[in-house]
C-alpha atoms as a PDB file:
ATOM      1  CA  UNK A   1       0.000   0.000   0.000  1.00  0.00           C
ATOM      2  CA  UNK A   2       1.378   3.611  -0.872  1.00  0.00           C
ATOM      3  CA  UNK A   3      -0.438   5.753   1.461  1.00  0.00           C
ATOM      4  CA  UNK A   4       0.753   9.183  -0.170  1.00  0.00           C
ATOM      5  CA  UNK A   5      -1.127   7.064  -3.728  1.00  0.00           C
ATOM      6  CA  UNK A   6      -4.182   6.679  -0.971  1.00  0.00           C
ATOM      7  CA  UNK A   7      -3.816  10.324  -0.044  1.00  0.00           C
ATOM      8  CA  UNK A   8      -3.919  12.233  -3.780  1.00  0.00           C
ATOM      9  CA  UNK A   9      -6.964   9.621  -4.552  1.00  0.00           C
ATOM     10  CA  UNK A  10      -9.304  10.969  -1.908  1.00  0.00           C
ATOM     11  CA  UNK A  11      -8.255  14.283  -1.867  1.00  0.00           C
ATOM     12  CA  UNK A  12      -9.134  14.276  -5.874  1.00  0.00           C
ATOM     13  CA  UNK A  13     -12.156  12.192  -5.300  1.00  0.00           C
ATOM     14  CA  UNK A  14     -13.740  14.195  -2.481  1.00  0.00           C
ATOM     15  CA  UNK A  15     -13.424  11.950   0.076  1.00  0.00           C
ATOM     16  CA  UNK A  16     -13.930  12.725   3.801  1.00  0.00           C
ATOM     17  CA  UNK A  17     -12.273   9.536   5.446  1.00  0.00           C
ATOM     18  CA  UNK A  18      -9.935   6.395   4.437  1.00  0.00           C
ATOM     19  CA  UNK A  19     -10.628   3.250   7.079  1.00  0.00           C
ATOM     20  CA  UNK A  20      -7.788   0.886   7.117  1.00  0.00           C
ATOM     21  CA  UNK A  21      -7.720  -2.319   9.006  1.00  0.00           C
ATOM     22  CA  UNK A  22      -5.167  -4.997   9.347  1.00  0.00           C
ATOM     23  CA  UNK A  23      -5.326  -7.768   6.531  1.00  0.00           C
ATOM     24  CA  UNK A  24      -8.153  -5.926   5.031  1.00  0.00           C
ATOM     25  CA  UNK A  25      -9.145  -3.992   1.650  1.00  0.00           C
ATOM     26  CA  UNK A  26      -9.294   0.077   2.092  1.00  0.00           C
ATOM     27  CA  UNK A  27     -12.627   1.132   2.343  1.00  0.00           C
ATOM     28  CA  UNK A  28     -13.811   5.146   2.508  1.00  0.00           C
ATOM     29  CA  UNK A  29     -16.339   7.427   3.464  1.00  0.00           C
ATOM     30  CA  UNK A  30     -17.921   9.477   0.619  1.00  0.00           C
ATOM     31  CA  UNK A  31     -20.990  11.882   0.933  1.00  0.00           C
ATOM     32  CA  UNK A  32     -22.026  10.099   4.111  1.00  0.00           C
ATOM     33  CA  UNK A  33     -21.782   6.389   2.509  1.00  0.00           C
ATOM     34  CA  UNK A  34     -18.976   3.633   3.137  1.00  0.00           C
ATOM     35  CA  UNK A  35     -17.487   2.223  -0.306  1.00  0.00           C
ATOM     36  CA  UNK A  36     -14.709  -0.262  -0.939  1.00  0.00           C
ATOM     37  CA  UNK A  37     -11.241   1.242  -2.900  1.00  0.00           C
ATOM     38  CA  UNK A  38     -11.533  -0.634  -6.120  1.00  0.00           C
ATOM     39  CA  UNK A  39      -8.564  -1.554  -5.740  1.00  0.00           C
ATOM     40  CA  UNK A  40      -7.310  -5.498  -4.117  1.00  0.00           C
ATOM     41  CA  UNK A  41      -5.037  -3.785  -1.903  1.00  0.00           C
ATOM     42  CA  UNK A  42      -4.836  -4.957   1.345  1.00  0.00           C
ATOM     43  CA  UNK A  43      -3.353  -3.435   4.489  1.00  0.00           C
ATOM     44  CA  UNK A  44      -0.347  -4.603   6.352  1.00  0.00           C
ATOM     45  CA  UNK A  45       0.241  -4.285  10.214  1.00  0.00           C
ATOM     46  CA  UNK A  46       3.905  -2.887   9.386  1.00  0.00           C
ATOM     47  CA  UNK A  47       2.246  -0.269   7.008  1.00  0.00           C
ATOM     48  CA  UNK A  48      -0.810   0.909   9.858  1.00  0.00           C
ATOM     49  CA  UNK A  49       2.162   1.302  12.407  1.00  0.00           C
ATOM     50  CA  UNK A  50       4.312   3.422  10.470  1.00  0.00           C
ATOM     51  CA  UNK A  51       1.610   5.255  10.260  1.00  0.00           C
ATOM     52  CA  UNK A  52       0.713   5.553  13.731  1.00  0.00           C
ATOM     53  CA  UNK A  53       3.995   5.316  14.875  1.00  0.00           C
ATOM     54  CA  UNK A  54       2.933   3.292  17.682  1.00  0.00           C
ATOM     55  CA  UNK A  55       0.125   5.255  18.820  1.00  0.00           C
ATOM     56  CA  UNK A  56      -2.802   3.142  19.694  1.00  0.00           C
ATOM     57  CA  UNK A  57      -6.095   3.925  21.237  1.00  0.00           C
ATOM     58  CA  UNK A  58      -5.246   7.375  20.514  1.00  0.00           C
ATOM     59  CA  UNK A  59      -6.138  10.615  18.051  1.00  0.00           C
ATOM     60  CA  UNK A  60      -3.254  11.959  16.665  1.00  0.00           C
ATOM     61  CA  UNK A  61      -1.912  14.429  13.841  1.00  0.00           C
ATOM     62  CA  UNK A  62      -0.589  12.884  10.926  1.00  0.00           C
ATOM     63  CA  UNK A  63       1.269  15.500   8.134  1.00  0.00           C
ATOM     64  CA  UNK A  64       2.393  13.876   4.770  1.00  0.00           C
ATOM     65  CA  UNK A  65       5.237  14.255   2.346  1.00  0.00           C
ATOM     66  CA  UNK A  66       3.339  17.371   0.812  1.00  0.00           C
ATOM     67  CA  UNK A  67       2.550  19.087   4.104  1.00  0.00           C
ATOM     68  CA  UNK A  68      -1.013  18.331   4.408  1.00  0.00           C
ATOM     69  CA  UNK A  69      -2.672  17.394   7.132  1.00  0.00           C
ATOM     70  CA  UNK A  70      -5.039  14.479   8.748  1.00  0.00           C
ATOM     71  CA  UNK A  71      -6.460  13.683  11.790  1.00  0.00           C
ATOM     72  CA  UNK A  72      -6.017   9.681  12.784  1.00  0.00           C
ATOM     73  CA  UNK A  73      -7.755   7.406  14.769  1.00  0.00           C
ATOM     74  CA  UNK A  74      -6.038   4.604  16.202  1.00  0.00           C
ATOM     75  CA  UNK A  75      -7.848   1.337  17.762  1.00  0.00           C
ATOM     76  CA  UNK A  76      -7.429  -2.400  18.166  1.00  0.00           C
ATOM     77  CA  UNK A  77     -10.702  -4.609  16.857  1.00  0.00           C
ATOM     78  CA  UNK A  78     -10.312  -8.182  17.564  1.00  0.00           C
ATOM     79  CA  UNK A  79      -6.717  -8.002  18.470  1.00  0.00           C
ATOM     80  CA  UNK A  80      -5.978  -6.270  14.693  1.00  0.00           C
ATOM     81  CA  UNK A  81      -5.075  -2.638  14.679  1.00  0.00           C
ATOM     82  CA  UNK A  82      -7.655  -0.729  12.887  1.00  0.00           C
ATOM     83  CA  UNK A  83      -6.949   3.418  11.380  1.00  0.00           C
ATOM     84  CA  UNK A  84      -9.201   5.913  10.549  1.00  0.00           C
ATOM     85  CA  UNK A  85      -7.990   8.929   8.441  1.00  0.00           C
ATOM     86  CA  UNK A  86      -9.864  12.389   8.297  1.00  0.00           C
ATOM     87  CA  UNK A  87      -9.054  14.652   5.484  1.00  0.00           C
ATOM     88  CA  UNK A  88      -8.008  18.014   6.435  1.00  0.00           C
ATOM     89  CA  UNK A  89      -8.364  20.601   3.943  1.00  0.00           C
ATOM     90  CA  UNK A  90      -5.675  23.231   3.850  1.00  0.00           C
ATOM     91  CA  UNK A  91      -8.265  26.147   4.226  1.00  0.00           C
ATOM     92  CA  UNK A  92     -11.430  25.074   5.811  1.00  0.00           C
ATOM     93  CA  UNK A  93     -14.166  25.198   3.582  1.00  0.00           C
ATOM     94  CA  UNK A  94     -16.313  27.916   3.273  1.00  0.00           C
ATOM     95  CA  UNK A  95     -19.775  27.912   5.303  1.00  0.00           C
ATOM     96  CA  UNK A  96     -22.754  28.441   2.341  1.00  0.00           C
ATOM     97  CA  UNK A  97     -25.396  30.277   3.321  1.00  0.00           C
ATOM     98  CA  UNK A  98     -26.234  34.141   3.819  1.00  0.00           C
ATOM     99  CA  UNK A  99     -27.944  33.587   7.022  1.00  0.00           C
ATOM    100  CA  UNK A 100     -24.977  31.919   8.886  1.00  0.00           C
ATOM    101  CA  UNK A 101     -22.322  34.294   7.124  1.00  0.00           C
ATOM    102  CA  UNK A 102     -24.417  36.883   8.169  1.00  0.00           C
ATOM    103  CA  UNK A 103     -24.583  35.901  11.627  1.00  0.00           C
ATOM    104  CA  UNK A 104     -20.686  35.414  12.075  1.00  0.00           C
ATOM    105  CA  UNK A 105     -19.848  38.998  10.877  1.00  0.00           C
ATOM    106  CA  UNK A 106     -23.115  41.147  12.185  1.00  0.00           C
ATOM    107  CA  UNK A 107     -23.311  39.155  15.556  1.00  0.00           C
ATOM    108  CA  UNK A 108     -20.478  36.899  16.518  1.00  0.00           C
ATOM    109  CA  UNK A 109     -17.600  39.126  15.943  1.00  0.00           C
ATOM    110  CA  UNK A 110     -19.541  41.916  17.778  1.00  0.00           C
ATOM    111  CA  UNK A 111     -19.483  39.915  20.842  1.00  0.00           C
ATOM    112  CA  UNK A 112     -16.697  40.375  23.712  1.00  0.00           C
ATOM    113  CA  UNK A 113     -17.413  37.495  26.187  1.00  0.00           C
ATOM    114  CA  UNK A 114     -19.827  34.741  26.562  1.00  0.00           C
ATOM    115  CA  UNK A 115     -19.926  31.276  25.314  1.00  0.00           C
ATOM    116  CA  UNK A 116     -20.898  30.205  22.276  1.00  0.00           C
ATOM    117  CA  UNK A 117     -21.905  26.068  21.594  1.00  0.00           C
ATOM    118  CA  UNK A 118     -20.822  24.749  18.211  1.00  0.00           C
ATOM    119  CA  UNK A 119     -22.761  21.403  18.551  1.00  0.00           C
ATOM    120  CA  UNK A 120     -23.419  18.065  16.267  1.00  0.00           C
ATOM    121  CA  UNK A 121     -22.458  14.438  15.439  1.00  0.00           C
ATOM    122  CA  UNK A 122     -19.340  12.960  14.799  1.00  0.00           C
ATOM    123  CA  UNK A 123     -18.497  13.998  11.417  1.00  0.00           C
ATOM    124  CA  UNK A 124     -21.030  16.716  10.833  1.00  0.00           C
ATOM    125  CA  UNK A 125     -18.605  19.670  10.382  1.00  0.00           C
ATOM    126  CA  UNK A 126     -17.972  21.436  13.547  1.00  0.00           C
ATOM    127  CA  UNK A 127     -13.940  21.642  13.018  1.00  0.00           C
ATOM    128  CA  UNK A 128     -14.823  23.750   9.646  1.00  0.00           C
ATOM    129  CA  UNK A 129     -17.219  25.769  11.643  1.00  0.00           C
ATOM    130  CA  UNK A 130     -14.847  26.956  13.954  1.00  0.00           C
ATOM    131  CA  UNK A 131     -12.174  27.463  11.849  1.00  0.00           C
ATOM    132  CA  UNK A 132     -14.116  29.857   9.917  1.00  0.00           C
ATOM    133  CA  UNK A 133     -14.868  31.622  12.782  1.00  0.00           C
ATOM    134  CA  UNK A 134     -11.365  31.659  13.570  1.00  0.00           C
ATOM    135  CA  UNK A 135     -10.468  32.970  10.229  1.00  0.00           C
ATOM    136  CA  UNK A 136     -13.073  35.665  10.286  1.00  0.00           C
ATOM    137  CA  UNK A 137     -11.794  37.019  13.148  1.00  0.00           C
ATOM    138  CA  UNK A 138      -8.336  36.704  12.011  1.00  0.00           C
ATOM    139  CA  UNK A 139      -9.067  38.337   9.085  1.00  0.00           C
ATOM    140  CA  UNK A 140     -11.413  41.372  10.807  1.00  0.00           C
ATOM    141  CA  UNK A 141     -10.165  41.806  14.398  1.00  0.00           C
ATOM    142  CA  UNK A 142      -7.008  42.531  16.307  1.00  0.00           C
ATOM    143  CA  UNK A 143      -7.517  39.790  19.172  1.00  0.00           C
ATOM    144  CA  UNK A 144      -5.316  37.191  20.685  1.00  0.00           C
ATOM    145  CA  UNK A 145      -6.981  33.928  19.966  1.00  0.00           C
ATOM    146  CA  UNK A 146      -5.659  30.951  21.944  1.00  0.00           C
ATOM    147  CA  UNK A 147      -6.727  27.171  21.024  1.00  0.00           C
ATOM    148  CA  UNK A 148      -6.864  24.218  22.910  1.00  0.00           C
ATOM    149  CA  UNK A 149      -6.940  21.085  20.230  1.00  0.00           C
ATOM    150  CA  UNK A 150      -6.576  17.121  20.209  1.00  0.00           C
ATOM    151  CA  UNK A 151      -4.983  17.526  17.770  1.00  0.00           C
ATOM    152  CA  UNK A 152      -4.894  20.480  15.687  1.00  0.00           C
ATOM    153  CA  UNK A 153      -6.205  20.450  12.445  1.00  0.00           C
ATOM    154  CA  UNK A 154      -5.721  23.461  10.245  1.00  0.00           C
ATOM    155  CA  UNK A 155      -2.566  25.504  10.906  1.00  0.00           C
ATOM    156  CA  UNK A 156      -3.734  29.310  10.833  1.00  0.00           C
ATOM    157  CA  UNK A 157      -1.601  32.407   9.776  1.00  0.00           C
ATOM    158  CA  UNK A 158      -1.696  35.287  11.958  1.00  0.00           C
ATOM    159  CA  UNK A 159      -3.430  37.974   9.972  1.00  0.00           C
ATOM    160  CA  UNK A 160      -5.021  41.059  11.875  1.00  0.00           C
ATOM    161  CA  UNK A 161      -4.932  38.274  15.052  1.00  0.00           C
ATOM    162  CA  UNK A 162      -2.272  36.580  17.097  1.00  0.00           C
ATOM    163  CA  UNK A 163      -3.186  32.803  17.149  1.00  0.00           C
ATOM    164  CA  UNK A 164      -1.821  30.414  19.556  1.00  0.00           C
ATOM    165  CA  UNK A 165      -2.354  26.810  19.290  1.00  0.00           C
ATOM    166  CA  UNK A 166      -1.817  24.508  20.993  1.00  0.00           C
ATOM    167  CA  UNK A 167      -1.716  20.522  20.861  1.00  0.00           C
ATOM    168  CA  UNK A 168      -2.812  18.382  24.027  1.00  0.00           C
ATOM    169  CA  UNK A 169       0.040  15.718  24.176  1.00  0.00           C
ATOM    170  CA  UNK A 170       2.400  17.642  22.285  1.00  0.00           C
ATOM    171  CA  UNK A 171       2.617  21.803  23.767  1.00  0.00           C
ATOM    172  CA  UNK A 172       0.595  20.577  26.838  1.00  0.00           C
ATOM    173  CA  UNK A 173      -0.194  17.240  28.644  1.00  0.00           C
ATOM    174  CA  UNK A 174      -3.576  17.879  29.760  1.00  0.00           C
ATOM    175  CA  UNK A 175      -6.851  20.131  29.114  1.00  0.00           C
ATOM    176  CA  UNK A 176      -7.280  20.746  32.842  1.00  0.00           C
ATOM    177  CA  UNK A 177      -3.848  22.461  32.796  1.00  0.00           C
ATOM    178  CA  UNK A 178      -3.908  23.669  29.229  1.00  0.00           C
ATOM    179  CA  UNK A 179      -7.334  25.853  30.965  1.00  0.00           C
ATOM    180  CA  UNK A 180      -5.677  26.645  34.105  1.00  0.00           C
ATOM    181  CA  UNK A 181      -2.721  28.157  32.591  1.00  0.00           C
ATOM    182  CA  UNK A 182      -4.967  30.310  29.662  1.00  0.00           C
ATOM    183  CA  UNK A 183      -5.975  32.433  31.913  1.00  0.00           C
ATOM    184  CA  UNK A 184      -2.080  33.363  32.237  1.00  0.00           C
ATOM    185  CA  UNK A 185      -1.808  33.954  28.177  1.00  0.00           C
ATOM    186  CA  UNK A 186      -3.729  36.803  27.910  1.00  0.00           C
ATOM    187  CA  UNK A 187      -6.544  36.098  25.479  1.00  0.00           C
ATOM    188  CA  UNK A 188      -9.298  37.663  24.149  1.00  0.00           C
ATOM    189  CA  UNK A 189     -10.834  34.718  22.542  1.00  0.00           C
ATOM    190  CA  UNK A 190     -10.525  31.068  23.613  1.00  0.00           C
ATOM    191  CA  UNK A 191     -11.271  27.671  21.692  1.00  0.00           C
ATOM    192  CA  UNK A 192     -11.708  25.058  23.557  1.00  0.00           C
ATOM    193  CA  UNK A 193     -12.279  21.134  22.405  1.00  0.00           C
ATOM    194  CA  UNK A 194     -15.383  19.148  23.742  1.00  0.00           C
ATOM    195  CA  UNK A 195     -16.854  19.975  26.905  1.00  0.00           C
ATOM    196  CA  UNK A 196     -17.251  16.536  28.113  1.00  0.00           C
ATOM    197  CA  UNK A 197     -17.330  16.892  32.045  1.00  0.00           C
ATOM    198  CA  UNK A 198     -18.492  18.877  34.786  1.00  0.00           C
ATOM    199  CA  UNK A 199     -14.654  19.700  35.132  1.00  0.00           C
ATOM    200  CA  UNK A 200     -14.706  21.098  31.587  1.00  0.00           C
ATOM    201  CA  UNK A 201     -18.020  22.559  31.707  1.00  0.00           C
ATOM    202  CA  UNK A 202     -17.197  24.851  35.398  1.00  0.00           C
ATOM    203  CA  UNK A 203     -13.537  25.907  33.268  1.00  0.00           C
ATOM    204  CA  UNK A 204     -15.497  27.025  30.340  1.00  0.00           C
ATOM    205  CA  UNK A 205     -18.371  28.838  31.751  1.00  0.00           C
ATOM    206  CA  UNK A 206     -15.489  30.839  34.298  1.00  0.00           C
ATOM    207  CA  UNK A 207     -13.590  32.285  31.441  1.00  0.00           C
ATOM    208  CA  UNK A 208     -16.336  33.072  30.133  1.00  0.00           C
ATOM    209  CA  UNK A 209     -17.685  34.799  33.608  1.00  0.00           C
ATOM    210  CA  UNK A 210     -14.258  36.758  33.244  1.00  0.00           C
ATOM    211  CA  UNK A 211     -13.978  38.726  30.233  1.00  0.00           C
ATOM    212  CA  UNK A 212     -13.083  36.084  27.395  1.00  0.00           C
ATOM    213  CA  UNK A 213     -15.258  34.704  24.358  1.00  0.00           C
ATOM    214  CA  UNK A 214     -15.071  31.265  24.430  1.00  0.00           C
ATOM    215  CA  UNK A 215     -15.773  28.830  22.090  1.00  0.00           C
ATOM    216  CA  UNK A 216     -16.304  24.812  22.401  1.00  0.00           C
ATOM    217  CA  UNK A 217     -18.146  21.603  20.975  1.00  0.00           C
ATOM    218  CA  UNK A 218     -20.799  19.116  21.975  1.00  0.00           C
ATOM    219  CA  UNK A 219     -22.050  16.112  20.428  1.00  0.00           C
ATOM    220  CA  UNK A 220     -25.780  16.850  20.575  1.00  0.00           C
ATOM    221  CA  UNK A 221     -28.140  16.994  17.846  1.00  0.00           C
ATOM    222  CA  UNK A 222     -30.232  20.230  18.678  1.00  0.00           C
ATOM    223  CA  UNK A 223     -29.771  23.205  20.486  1.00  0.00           C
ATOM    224  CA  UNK A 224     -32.705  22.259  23.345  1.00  0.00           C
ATOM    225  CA  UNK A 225     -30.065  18.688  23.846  1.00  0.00           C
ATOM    226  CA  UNK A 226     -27.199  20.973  23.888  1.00  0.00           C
ATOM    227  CA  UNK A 227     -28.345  23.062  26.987  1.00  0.00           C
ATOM    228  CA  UNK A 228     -29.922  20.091  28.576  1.00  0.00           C
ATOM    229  CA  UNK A 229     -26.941  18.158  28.190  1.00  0.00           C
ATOM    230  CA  UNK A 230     -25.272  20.772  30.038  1.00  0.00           C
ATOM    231  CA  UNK A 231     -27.176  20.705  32.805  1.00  0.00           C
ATOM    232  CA  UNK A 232     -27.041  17.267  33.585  1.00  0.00           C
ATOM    233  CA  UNK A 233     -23.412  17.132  33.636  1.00  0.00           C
ATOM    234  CA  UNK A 234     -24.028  18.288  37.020  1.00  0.00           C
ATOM    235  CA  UNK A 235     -24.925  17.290  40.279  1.00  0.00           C
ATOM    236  CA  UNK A 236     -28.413  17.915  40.981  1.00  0.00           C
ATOM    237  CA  UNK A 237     -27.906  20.481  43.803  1.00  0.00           C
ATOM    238  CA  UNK A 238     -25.705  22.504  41.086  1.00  0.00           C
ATOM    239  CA  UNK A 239     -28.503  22.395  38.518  1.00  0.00           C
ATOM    240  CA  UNK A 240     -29.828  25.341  39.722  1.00  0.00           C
ATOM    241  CA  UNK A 241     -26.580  27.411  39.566  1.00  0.00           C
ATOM    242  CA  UNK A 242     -25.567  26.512  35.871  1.00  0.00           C
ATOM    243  CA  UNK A 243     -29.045  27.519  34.870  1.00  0.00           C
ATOM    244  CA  UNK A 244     -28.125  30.543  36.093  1.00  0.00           C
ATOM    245  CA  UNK A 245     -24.591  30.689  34.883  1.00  0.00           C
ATOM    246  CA  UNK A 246     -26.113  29.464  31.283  1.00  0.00           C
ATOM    247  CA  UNK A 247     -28.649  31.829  30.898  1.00  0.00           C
ATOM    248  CA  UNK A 248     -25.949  34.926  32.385  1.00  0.00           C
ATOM    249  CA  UNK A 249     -23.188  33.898  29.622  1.00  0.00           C
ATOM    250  CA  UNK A 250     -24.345  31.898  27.197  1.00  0.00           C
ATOM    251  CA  UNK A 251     -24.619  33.697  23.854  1.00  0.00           C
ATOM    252  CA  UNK A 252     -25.605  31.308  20.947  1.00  0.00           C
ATOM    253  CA  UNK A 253     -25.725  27.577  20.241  1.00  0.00           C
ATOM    254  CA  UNK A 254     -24.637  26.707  16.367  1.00  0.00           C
ATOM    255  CA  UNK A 255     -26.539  23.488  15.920  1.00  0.00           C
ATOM    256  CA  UNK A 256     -25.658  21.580  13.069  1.00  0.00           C
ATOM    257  CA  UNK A 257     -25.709  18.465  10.556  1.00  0.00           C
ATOM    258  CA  UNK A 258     -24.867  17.475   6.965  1.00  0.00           C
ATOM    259  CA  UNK A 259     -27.561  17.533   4.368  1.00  0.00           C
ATOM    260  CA  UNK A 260     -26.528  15.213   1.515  1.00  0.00           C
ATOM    261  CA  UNK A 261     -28.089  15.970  -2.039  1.00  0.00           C
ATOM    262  CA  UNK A 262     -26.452  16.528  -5.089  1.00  0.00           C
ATOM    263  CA  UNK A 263     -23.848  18.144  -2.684  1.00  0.00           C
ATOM    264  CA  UNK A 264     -23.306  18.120   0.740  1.00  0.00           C
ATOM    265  CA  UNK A 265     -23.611  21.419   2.820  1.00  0.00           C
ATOM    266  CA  UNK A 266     -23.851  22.211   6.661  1.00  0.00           C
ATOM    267  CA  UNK A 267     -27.352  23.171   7.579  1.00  0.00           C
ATOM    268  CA  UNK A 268     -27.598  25.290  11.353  1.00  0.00           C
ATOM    269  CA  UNK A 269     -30.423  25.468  13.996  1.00  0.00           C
ATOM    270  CA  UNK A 270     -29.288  28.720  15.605  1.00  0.00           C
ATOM    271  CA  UNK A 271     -30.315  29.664  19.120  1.00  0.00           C
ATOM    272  CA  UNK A 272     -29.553  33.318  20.339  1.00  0.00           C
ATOM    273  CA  UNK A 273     -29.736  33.372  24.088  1.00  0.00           C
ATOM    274  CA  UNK A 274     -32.250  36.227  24.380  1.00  0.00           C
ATOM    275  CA  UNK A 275     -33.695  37.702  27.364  1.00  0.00           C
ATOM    276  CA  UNK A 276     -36.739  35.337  26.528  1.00  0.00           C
ATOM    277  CA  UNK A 277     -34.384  32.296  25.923  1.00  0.00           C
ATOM    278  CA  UNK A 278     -32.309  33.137  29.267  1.00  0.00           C
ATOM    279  CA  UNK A 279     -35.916  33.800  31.255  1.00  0.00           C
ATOM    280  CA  UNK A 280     -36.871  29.900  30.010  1.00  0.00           C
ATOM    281  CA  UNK A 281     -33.212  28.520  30.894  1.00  0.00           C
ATOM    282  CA  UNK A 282     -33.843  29.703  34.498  1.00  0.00           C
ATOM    283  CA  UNK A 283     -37.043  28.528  34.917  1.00  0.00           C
ATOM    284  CA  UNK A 284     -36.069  24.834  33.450  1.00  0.00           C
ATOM    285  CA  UNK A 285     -38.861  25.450  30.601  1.00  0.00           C
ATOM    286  CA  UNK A 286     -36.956  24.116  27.889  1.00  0.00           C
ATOM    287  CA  UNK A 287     -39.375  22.615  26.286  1.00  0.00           C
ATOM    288  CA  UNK A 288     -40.762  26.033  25.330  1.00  0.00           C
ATOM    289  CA  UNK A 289     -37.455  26.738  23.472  1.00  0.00           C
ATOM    290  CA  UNK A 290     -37.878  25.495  20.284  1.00  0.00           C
ATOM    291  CA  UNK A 291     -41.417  27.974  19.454  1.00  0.00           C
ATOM    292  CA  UNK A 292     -39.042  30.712  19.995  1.00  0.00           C
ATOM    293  CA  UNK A 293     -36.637  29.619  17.531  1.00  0.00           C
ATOM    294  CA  UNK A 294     -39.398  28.943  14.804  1.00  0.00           C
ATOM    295  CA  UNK A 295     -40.398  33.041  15.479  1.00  0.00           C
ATOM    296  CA  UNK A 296     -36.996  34.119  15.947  1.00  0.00           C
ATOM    297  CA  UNK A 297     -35.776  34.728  12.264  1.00  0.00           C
ATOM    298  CA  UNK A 298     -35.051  38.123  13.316  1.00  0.00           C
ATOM    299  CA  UNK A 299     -33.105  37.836  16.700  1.00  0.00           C
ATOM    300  CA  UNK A 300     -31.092  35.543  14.154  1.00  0.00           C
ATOM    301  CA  UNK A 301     -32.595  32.499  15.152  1.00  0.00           C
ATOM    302  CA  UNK A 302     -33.525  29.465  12.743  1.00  0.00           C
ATOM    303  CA  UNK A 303     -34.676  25.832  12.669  1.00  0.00           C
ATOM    304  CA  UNK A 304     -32.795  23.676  10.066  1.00  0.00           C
ATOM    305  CA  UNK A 305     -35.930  23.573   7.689  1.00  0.00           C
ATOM    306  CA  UNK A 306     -35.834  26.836   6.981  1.00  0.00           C
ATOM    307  CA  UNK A 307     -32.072  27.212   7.059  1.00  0.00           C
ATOM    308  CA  UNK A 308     -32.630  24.228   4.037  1.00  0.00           C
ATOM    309  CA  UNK A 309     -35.343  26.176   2.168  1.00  0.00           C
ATOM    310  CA  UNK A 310     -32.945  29.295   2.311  1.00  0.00           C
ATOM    311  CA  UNK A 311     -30.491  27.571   0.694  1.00  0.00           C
ATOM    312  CA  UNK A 312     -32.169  26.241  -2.012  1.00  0.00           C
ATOM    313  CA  UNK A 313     -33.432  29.554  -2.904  1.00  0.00           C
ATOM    314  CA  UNK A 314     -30.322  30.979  -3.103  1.00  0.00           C
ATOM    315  CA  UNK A 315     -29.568  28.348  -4.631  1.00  0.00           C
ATOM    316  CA  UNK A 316     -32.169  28.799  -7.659  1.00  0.00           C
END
């Protein structure tokens, strides 16, 4: 197997992921659907590990003889060593749609602090999000932008911004301490990876409490699940207190998926934390959420069917 032969074939062939398994054909993900290389190579333990270079049961980085970038997935299934590859574009591709470009540069780059949720499924294009938040303020705003990634993806040049990232494993061993010592850094803006734990959750919600915009991920599938998963990251006599915290700092959820058609394009359910939206946070009425999203076109709020029909009118 020539990997960098692997590499130009899905990059030409727009495909998002190469899945490699010991004494097995290559098989990849295109729009959304698994498909066998058609090609009777098989895969060699020698060839996965210089790869991985020993890595197992771990995400990692991997750059290639031409500089470009993928993010790797290491695991064992039934004793065999098993990769998966993510293709890393260069530039992150651009986010289609007026009403989410318009959102970034009339609303998000307006705002000073608060947190804002880019959530989703595996695979559904949060990275890309973010980095073209990232960009947009690089390109638009004089800031200090510090990210916290496992591992990073796409390499940014400082523009109008000063971008620091940072690699857990590799610049710092741990995202407890890579968040304890941000605070030291002197950031304006702060992207953090997954909140996963109550640990993460209380570290993002405090720099946000002090003066920084932060930015992080969830793997929910609506903006109601993201704030609800949230909540019950914590004990129950906390509840109370990060309803509060939410509805103080919280500035927008980004909800999002991948709509296959003839092409495949991110569609958002946006949530803007209005004083409406922060009043039903408080008082646990979540469920009341979502009618507030289908009015909320103008507070720059949208489900994902009309985010859709947008699109295919601008489309036309």
């Amino acid at each position: 197997m020539n990997i960098e032969k692997i590499f130009d074939y899905t990059r030409e062939n727009n495909i998002s992921d190469i899945h490699l398994l010991e004494g097995e054909k290559i098989y990849f993900r295109k729009d959304g659907k698994i498909i066998e290389y058609d090609n009777n190579i098989t895969v060699s333990k020698e060839e996965l590990l210089e790869i991985c270079n020993g890595k197992i049961e771990e995400d990692f980085a991997y750059i290639d003889s031409k500089n470009q970038r993928y993010r790797v997935n290491s695991f064992l299934t039934r004793g065999k060593l098993a990769l998966v590859i993510r293709i890393i574009n260069k530039e992150p591709i651009k986010l289609k749609g007026k009403f989410i470009n318009k959102l970034i540069d009339k609303e998000i780059l307006s705002l000073k602090d608060g947190l804002v949720l880019v959530t989703g499924i595996t695979g559904s294009g949060k990275s890309t999000t973010l980095a073209n938040i990232i960009e947009k303020f690089n390109e638009n705003k004089n800031l200090k932008i510090l990210t916290i990634e496992d591992p990073i993806e796409y390499i940014f040049e400082n523009k109008k911004s000063l971008i620091i990232q940072r690699e857990l494993g590799k610049d710092i061993e741990s995202f407890e301490k890579a968040l304890k010592s941000s605070l030291r850094q002197d950031p304006d803006v702060i992207i953090l990876g997954e909140i996963r734990d109550e640990e993460s959750l209380y570290s993002a919600l405090k720099l946000a409490e002090t003066g920084h915009l932060v930015f992080s991920t969830l793997h929910t599938m609506n903006t109601v699940e993201s704030v609800n998963r949230l909540i019950s990251m914590v004990r129950t006599e906390k509840k109370d207190f990060i309803r509060e915290q939410l509805a103080s700092v919280l500035r927008f959820i980004l909800s999002q998926e991948l709509h296959r058609e003839k092409k495949t394009v991110p569609i958002f359910e946006i949530l803007n934390n209005t004083k409406a939206v922060a009043n039903l946070i408080l008082n646990n009425k979540l469920n009341q959420i979502p009618t507030l999203i289908e009015s909320g076109i103008e507070n720059f709020m949208i489900t994902k069917e009309k985010y859709l029909k947008n699109l295919e009118t601008e489309s036309d």
